[in-house]
Protein backbone atom coordinates (compact mmCIF):
# COMPACT_ATOMS: atom_id res chain seq x y z
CA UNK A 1 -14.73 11.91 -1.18
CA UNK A 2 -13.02 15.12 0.01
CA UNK A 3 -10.64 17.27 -1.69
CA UNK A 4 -7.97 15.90 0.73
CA UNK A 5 -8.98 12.20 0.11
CA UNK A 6 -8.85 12.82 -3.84
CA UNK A 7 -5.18 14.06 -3.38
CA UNK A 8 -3.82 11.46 -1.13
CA UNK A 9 -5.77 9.08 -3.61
CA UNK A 10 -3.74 10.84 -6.82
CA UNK A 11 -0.60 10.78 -4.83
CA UNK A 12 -0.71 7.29 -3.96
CA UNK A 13 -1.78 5.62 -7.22
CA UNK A 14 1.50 7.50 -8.80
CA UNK A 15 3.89 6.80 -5.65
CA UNK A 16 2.33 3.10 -5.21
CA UNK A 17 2.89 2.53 -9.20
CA UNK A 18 6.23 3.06 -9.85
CA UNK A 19 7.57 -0.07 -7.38
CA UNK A 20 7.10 -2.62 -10.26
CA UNK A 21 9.72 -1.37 -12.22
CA UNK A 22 11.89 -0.62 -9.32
CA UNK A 23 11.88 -4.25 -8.43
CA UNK A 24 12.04 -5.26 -11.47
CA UNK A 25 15.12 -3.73 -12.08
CA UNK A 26 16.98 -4.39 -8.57
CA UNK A 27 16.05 -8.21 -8.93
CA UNK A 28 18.34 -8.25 -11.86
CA UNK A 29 21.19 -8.19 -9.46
CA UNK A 30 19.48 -8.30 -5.83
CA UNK A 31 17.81 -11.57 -4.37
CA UNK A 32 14.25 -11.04 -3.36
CA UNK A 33 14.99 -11.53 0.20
CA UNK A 34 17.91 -8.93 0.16
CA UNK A 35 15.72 -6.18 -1.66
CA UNK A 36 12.86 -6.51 1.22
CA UNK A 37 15.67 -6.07 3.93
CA UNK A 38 17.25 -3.29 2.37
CA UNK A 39 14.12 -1.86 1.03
CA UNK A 40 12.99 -2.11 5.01
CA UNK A 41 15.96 -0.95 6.69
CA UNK A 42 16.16 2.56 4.36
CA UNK A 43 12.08 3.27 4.38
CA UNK A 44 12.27 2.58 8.35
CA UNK A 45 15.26 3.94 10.07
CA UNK A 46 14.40 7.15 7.44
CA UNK A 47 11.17 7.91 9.82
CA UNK A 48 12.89 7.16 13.25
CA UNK A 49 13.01 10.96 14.23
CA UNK A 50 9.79 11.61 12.66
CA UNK A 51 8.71 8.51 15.29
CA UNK A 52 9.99 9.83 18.16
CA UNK A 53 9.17 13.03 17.54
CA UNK A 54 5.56 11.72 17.22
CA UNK A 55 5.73 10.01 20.88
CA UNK A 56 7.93 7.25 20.47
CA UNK A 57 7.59 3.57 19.98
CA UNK A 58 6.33 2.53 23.63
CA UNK A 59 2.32 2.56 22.61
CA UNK A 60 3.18 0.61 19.43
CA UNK A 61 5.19 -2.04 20.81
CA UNK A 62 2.78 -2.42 23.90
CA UNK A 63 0.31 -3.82 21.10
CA UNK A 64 2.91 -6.28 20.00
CA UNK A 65 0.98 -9.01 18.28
CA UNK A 66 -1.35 -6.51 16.04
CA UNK A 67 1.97 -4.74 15.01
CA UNK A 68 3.96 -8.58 13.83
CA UNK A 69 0.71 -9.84 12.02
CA UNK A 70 0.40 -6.30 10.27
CA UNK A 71 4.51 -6.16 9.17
CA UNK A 72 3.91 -9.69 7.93
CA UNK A 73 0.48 -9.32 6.18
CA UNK A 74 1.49 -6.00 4.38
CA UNK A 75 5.30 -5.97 4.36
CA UNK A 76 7.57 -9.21 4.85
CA UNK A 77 5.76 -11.76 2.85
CA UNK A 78 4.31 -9.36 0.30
CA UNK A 79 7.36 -7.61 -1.10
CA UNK A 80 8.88 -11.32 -0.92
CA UNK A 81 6.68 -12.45 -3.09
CA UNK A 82 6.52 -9.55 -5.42
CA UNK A 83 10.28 -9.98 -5.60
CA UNK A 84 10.41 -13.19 -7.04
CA UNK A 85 7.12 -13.15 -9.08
CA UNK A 86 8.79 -10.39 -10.96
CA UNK A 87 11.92 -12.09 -12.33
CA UNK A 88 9.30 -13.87 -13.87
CA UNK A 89 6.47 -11.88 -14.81
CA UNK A 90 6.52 -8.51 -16.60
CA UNK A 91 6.24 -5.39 -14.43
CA UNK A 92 3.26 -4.09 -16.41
CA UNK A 93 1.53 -7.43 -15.82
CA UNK A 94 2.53 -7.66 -11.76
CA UNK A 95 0.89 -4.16 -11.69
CA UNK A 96 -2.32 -5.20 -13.41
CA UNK A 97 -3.03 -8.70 -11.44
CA UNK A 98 -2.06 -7.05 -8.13
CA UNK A 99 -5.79 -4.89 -8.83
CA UNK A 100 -7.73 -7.41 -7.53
CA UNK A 101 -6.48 -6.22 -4.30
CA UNK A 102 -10.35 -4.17 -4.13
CA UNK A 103 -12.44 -6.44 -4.04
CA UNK A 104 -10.56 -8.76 -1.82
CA UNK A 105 -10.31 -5.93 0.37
CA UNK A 106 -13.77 -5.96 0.06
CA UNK A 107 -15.01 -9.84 1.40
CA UNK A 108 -12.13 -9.29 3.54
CA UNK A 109 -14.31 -6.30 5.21
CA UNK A 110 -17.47 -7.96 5.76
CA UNK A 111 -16.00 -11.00 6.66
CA UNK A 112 -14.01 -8.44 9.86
CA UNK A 113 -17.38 -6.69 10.38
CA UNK A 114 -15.44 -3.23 9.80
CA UNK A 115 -19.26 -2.38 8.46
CA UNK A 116 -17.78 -0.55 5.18
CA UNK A 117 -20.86 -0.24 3.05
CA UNK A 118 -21.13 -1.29 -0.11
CA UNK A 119 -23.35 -0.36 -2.49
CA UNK A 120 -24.41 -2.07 -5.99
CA UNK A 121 -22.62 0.74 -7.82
CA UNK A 122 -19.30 -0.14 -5.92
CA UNK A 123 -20.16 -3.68 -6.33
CA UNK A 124 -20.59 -3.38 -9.93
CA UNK A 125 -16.96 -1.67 -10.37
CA UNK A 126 -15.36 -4.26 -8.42
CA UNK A 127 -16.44 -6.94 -10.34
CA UNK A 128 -15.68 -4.57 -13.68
CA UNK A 129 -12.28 -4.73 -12.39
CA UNK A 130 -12.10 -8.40 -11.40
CA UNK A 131 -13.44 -9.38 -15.07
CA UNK A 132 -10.57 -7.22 -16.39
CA UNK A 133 -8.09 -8.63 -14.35
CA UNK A 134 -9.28 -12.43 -15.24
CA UNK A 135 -9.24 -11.23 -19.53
CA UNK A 136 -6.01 -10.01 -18.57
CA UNK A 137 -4.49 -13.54 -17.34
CA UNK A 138 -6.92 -15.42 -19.06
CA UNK A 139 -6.13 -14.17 -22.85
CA UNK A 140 -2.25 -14.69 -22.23
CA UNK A 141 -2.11 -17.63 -19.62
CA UNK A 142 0.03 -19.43 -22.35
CA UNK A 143 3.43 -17.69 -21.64
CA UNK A 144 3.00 -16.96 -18.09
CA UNK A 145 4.24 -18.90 -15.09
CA UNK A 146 1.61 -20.41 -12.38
CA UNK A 147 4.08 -19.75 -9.76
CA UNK A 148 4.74 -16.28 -10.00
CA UNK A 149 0.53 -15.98 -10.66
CA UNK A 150 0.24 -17.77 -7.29
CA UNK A 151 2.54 -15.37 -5.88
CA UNK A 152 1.01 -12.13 -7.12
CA UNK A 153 -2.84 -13.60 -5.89
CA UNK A 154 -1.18 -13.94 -2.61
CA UNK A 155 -0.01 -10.92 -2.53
CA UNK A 156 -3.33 -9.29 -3.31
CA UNK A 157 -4.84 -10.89 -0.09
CA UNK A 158 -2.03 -9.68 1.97
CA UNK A 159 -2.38 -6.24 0.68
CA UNK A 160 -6.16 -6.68 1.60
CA UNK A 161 -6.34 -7.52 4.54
CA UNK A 162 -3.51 -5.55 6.84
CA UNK A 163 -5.42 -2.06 5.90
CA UNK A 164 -7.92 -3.96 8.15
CA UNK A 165 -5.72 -4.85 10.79
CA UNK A 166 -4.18 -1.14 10.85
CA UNK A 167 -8.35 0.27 11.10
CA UNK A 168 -9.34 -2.53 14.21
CA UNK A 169 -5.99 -2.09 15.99
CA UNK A 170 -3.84 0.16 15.89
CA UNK A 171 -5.60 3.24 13.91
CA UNK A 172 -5.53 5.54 17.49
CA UNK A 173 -2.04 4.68 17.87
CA UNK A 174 0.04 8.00 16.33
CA UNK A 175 0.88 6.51 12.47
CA UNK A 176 4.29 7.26 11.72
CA UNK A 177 5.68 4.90 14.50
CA UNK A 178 3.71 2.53 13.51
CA UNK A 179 4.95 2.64 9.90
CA UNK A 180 8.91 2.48 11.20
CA UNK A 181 8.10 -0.16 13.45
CA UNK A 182 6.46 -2.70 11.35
CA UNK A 183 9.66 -1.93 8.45
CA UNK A 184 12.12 -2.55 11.12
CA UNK A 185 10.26 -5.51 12.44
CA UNK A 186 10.43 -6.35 8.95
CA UNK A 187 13.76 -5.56 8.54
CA UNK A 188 15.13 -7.45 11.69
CA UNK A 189 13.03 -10.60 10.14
CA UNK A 190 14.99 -10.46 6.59
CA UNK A 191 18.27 -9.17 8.54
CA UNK A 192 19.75 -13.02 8.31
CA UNK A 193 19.22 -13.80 4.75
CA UNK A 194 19.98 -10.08 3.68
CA UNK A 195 23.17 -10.06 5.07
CA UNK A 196 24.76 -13.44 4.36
CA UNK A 197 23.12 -13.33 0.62
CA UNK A 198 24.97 -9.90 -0.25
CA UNK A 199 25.09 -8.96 -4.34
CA UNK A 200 28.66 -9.23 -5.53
CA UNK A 201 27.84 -6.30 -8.62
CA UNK A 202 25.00 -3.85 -8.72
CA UNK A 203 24.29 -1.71 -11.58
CA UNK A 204 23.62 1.84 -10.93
CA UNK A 205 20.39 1.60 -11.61
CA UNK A 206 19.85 -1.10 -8.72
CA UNK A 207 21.49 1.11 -6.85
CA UNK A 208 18.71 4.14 -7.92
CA UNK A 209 15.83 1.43 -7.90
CA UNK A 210 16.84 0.18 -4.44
CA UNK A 211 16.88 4.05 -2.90
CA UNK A 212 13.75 5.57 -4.44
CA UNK A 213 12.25 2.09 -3.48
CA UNK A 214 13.22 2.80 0.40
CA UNK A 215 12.83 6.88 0.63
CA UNK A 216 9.79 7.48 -1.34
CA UNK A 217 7.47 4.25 -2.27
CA UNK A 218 8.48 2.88 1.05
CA UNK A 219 8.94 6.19 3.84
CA UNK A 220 6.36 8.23 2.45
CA UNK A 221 4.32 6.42 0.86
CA UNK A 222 2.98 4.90 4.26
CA UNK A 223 2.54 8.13 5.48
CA UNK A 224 0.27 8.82 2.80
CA UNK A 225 -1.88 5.57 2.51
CA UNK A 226 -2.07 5.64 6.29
CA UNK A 227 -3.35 9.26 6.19
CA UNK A 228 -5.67 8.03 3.15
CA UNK A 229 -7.38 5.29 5.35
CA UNK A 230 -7.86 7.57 7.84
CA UNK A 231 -9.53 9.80 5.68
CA UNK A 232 -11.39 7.39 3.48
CA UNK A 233 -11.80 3.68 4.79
CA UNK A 234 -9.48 0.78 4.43
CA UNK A 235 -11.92 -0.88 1.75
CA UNK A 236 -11.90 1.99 -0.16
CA UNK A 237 -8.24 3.28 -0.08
CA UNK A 238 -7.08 -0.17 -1.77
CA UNK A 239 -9.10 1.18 -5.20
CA UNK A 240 -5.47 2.79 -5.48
CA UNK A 241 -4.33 -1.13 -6.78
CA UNK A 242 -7.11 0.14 -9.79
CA UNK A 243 -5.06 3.29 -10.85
CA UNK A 244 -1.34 1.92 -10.18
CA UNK A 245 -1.20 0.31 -13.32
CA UNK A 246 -2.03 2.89 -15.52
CA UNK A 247 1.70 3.78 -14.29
CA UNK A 248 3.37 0.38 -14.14
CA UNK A 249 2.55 -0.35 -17.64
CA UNK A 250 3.44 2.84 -18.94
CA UNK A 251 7.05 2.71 -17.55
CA UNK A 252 7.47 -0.81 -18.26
CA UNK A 253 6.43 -0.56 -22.32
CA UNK A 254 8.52 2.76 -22.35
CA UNK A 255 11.67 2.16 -19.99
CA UNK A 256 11.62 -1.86 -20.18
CA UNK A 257 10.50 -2.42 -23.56
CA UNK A 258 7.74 -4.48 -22.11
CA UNK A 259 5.09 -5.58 -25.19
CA UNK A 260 2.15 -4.88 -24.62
CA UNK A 261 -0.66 -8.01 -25.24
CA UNK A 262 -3.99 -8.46 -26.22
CA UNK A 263 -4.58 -8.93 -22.58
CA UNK A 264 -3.42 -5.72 -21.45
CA UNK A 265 -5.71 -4.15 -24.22
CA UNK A 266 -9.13 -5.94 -23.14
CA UNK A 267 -8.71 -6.04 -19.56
CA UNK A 268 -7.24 -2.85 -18.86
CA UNK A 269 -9.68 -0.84 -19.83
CA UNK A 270 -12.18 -2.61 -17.64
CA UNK A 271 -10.05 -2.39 -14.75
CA UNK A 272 -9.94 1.58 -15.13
CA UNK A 273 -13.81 1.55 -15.82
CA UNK A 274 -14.50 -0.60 -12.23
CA UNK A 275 -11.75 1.83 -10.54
CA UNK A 276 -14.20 4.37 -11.10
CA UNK A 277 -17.38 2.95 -10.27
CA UNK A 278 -15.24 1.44 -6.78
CA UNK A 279 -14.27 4.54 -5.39
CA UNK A 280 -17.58 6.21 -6.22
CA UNK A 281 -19.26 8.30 -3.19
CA UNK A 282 -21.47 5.79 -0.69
CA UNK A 283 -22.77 8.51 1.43
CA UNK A 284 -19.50 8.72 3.49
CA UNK A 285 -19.60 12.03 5.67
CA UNK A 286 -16.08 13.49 7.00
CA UNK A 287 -15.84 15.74 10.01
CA UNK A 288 -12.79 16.77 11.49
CA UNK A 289 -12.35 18.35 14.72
CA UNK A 290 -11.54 22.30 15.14
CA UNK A 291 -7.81 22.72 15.66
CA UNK A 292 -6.81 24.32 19.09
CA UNK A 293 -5.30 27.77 19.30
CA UNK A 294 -1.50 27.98 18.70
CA UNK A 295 -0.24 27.06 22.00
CA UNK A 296 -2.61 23.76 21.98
CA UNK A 297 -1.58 22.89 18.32
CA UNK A 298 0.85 20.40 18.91
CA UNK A 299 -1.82 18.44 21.62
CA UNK A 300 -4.86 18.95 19.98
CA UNK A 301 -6.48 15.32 18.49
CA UNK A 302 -7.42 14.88 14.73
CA UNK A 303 -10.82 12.79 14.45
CA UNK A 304 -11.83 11.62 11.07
CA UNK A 305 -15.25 10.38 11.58
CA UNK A 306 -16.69 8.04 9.18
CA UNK A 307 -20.40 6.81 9.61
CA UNK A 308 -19.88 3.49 7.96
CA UNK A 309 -17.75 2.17 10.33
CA UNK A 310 -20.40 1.00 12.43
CA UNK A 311 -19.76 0.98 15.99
CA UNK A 312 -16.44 1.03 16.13
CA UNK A 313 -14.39 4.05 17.50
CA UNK A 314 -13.71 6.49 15.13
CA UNK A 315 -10.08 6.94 13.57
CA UNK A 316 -7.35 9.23 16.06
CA UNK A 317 -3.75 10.98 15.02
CA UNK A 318 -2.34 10.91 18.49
CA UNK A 319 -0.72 13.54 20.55
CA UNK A 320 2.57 14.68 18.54
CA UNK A 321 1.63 13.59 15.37
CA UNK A 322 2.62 15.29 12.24
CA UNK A 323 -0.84 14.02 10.30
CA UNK A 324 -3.06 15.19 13.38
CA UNK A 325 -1.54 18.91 12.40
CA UNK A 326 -2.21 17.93 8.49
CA UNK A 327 1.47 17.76 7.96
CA UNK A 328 3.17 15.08 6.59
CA UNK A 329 6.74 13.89 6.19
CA UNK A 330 6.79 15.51 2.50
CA UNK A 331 6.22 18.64 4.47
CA UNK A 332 8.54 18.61 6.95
């Protein structure tokens, strides 16, 4: 992996852990449903003039259908069901199951044909990390509700399989559009029950939860994971659901009080052990094109070009697009 994949990797395993508590805490007071809309509407209309400054929406919305399944797959249904499993289930624990995402992710890709190889060494860690994940359930199944498990495995396979949908369809298409369109989409879908199931009290720290939620797990953080599949395969860049709950389970046993189980002590552990083995190098090469001279900056095409992808086309940052100038909203 590159020195620019292991950062975006860093970055998102920190900016991709901290949600659990966030939701955790606004579901005290917010419904599910309400959280995704407002969650939505702040993370999307925040990159609008990032979007248009990046070409617009026209090219995204031409591929209509790719852009609905993706908002549902990754967005609508998933931070739904997150929602709700988590006025159940502990943060700490939500974090931990939703690591399984990997090696779904995984079948998910051969089942596509992206052609993502896998060796035995990566094989090995993602079943490391599935074993952890099933100690984890398995030793404290007793106090835990089916439902909210049911939601979280769901949520895994959603999680799996849009970074799929984003390589086969809409990967040349400039990213940061994308991103605002599928939250809006997303937003527009949850606009009916957000709006007519409105919190009568929110504590301040709903109110904080809600925010950081929208502007930085939300806005930038699909800047960055887009940006990371780009740089290192969709298969690969969901390893991140391996390191996440390193940081959802410290915040939730120090800022929720969260106890910590003989689960969490057996199964974690494996989980970080198959993280590492899972995003091990598979002989993935990275070349990037030479950027253009000053006046050809802003035109000039990014191309990440990753020999296990088969025969497909390689990824593209379009024309106007902050990442194809290695500049992301963060920088700006």
């Amino acid at each position: 992996m590159s020195r620019r994949g292991w950062i975006l990797f860093a970055a998102m395993c920190v900016i991709w852990g901290i949600p659990y508590l966030l939701i955790r805490v606004a579901v005290r007071d917010v419904a599910p449903g309400t959280l995704v809309f407002l969650r939505t509407v702040v993370g999307g209309l925040v990159l609008v003039p990032f979007a248009l400054r990046s070409g617009g929406y026209g090219p995204v919305l031409r591929r209509w259908k790719p852009l609905v399944a993706f908002a549902a797959i990754e967005i609508a249904i998933p931070w739904l069901l997150l929602g709700d499993a988590e006025q159940h289930l502990p943060s700490a624990l939500t974090g931990l199951l939703v690591a399984a995402v990997p090696l779904v992710g995984v079948v998910a890709g051969r089942i596509a044909g992206t052609g993502d190889h896998v060796d035995g060494r990566r094989w090995a860690g993602l079943l490391l990390g599935l074993l952890g994940v099933g100690l984890l359930v398995g030793l404290d199944i007793g106090s835990l509700s089916a439902i909210a498990l049911v939601e979280v495995g769901l949520v895994a396979v959603g999680y799996a399989t849009a970074p799929i949908i984003m390589a086969k369809t809409l990967s040349d298409l400039p990213s940061i559009p994308v991103v605002s369109a599928a939250l809006l989409l997303s937003a527009l879908a949850w606009a009916p029950y957000g709006l007519t199931h409105w919190p009568s009290h929110v504590a301040a720290s709903g109110v904080v939860s809600i925010a950081v939620l929208g502007l930085v797990c939300t806005a930038l953080a699909f800047v960055l994971f887009f940006a990371l599949i780009s740089e290192i395969g969709p298969a690969r860049a969901t390893v991140i659901t391996y390191v996440n709950p390193a940081v959802a389970v410290a915040l939730g046993l120090l800022l929720l009080n969260e106890r910590f189980t003989a689960g969490m002590g057996i199964g974690f552990p494996l989980i970080l052990i198959g993280s590492v083995l899972a995003a091990s190098s598979s002989r993935i090469r990275i070349g990037r094109a030479k950027p253009a001279d000053s006046a050809e900056a802003g035109e000039h095409l990014r191309v990440v070009t990753r020999g296990h992808l088969g025969g497909q086309q390689p990824f593209q940052a379009g024309p106007h697009d902050p990442l194809a100038e290695g500049v992301t909203a963060a920088d700006r």
